[in-house]
Protein backbone atom coordinates (compact mmCIF):
# COMPACT_ATOMS: atom_id res chain seq x y z
CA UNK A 1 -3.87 4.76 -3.94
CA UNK A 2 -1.72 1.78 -3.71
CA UNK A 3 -2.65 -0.74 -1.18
CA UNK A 4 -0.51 -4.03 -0.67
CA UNK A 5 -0.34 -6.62 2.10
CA UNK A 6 1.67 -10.08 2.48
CA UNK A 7 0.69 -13.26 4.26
CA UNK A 8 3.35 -15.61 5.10
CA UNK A 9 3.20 -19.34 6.55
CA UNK A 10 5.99 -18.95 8.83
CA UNK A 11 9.73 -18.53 9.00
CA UNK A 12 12.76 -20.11 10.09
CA UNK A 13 13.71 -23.44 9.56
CA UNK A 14 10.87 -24.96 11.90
CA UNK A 15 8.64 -23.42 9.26
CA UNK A 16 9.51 -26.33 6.88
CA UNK A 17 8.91 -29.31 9.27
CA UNK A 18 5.72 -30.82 7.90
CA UNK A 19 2.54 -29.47 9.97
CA UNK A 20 4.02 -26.19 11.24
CA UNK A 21 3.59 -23.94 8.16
CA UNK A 22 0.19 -21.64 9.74
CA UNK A 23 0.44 -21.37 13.37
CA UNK A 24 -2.22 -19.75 14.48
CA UNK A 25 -5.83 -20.58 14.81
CA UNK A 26 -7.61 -17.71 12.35
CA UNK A 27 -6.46 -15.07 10.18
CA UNK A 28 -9.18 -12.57 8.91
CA UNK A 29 -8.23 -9.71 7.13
CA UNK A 30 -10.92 -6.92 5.80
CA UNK A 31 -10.30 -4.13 3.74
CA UNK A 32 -13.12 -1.52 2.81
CA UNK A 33 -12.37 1.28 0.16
CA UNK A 34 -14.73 3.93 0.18
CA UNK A 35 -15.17 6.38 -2.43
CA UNK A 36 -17.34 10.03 -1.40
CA UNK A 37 -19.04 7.94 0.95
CA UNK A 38 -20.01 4.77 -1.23
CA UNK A 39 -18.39 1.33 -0.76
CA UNK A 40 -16.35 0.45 -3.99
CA UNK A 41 -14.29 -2.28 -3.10
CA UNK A 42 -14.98 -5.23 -0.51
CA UNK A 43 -11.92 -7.69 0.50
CA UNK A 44 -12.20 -10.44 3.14
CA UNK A 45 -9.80 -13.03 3.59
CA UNK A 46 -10.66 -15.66 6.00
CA UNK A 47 -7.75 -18.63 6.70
CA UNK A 48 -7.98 -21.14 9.45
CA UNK A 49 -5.35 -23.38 9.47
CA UNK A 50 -7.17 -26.09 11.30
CA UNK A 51 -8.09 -26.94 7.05
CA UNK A 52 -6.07 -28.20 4.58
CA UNK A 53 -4.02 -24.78 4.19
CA UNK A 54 -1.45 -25.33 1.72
CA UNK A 55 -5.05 -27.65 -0.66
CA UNK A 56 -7.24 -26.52 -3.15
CA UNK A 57 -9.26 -23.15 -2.65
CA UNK A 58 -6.80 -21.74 0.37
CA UNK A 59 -3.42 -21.67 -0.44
CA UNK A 60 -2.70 -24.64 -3.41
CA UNK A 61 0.66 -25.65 -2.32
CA UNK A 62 1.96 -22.28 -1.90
CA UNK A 63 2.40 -20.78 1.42
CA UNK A 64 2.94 -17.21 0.55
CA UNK A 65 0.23 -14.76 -0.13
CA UNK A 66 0.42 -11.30 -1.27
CA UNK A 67 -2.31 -8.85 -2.41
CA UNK A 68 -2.31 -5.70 -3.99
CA UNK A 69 -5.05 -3.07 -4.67
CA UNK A 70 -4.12 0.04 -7.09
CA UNK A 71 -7.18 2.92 -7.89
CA UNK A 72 -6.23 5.53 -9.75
CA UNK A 73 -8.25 7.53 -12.78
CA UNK A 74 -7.12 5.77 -15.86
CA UNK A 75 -6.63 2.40 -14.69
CA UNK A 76 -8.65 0.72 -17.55
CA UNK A 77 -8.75 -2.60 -19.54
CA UNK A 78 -6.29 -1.32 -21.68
CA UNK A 79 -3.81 -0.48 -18.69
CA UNK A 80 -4.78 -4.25 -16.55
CA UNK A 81 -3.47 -6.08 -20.11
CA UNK A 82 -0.22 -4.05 -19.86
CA UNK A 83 0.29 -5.31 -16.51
CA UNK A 84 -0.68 -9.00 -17.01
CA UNK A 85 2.01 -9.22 -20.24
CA UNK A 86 4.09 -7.62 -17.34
CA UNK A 87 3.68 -10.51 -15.45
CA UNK A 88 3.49 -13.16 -17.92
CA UNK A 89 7.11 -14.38 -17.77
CA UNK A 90 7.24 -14.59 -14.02
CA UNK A 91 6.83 -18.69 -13.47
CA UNK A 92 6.88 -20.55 -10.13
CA UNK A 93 3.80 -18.77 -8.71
CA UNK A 94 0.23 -18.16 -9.51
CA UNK A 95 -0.79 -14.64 -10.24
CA UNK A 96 -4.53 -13.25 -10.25
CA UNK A 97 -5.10 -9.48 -11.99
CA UNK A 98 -8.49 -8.37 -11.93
CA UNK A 99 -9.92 -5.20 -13.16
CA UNK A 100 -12.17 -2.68 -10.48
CA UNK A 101 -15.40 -1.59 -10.86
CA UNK A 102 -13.71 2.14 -10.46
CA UNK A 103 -10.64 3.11 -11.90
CA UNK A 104 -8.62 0.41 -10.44
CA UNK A 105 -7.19 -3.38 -10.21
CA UNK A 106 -6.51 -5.96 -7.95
CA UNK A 107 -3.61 -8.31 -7.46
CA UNK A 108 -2.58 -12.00 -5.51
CA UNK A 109 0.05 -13.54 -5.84
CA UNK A 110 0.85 -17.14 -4.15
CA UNK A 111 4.07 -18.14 -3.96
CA UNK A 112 6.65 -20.15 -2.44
CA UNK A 113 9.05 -16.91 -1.05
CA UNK A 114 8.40 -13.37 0.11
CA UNK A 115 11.10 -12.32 -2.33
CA UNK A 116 8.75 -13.60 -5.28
CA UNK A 117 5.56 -11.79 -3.86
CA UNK A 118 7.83 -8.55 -3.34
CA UNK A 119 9.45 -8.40 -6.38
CA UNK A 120 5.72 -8.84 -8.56
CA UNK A 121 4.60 -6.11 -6.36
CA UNK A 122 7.32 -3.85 -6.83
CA UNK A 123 7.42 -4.03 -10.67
CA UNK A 124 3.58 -3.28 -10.71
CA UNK A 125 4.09 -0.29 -8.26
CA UNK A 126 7.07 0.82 -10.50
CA UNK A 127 4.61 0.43 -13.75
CA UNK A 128 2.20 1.98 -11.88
CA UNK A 129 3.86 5.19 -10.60
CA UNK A 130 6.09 5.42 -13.65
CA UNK A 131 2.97 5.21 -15.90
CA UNK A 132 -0.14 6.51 -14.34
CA UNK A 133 1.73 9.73 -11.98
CA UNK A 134 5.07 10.04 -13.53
CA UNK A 135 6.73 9.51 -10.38
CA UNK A 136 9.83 7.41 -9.39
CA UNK A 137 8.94 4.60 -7.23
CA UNK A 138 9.61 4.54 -3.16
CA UNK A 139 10.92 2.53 -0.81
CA UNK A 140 8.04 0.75 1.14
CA UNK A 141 9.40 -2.32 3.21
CA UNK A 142 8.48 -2.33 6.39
CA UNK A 143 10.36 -4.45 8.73
């Protein structure tokens, strides 16, 4: 299973105008993964822009977020380190890879563009399906 979601702070050129990045009042987002019937992964992101959005702890001067859950049977340590030297020349974003407690990993990535986000993400699902199924990758943008 591949799992990905993207957050953005706006669009458009109004977007940039100091103080309109985040226009709504609360964004919570909760993802449950359950494997034969027990919870395995737990995901809640909570963002209310009424805070200091783009500070420290929310979104650290970034104000695009993108997340990523993979779990698949041979997803190890071994496999997460491939992925982070993957990532390791990508600069101009912050990138958090965390192993599962099943098979699996986890991926954010804040950045400045969607265009970063989506092209971190679609490297990893190309490693991924390349690597762990043997499989080209697809075309998943939805618009």
């Amino acid at each position: 299973m591949i799992w990905r979601n993207s957050l953005s702070g706006g669009s458009g050129s109004a977007s940039h105008v100091a103080g309109s990045w985040f226009r709504y009042d609360l964004l919570q987002s909760r993802t449950d993964v359950y494997m034969e019937d027990q919870l395995v992964l737990y995901d809640h992101l909570k963002l209310e822009p009424d805070r200091d959005m783009l500070g420290l702890g929310y979104m650290e001067g970034f104000t695009h977020l993108g997340s990523l859950i993979a779990i698949q049977e041979g997803i190890d340590a071994g496999f997460v380190e491939r992925i982070h030297r993957l990532l390791e020349p990508f600069s101009g974003v912050k990138i958090g890879l965390s192993m599962l407690m099943v098979p699996g990993l986890s991926l954010r990535v804040l950045a400045q563009r969607t265009q970063d986000v989506e092209t971190i993400f679609d490297l990893c699902r190309a490693f991924l399906r390349g690597n762990r199924w043997g499989t080209k990758t697809a075309f998943l943008r939805k618009y």
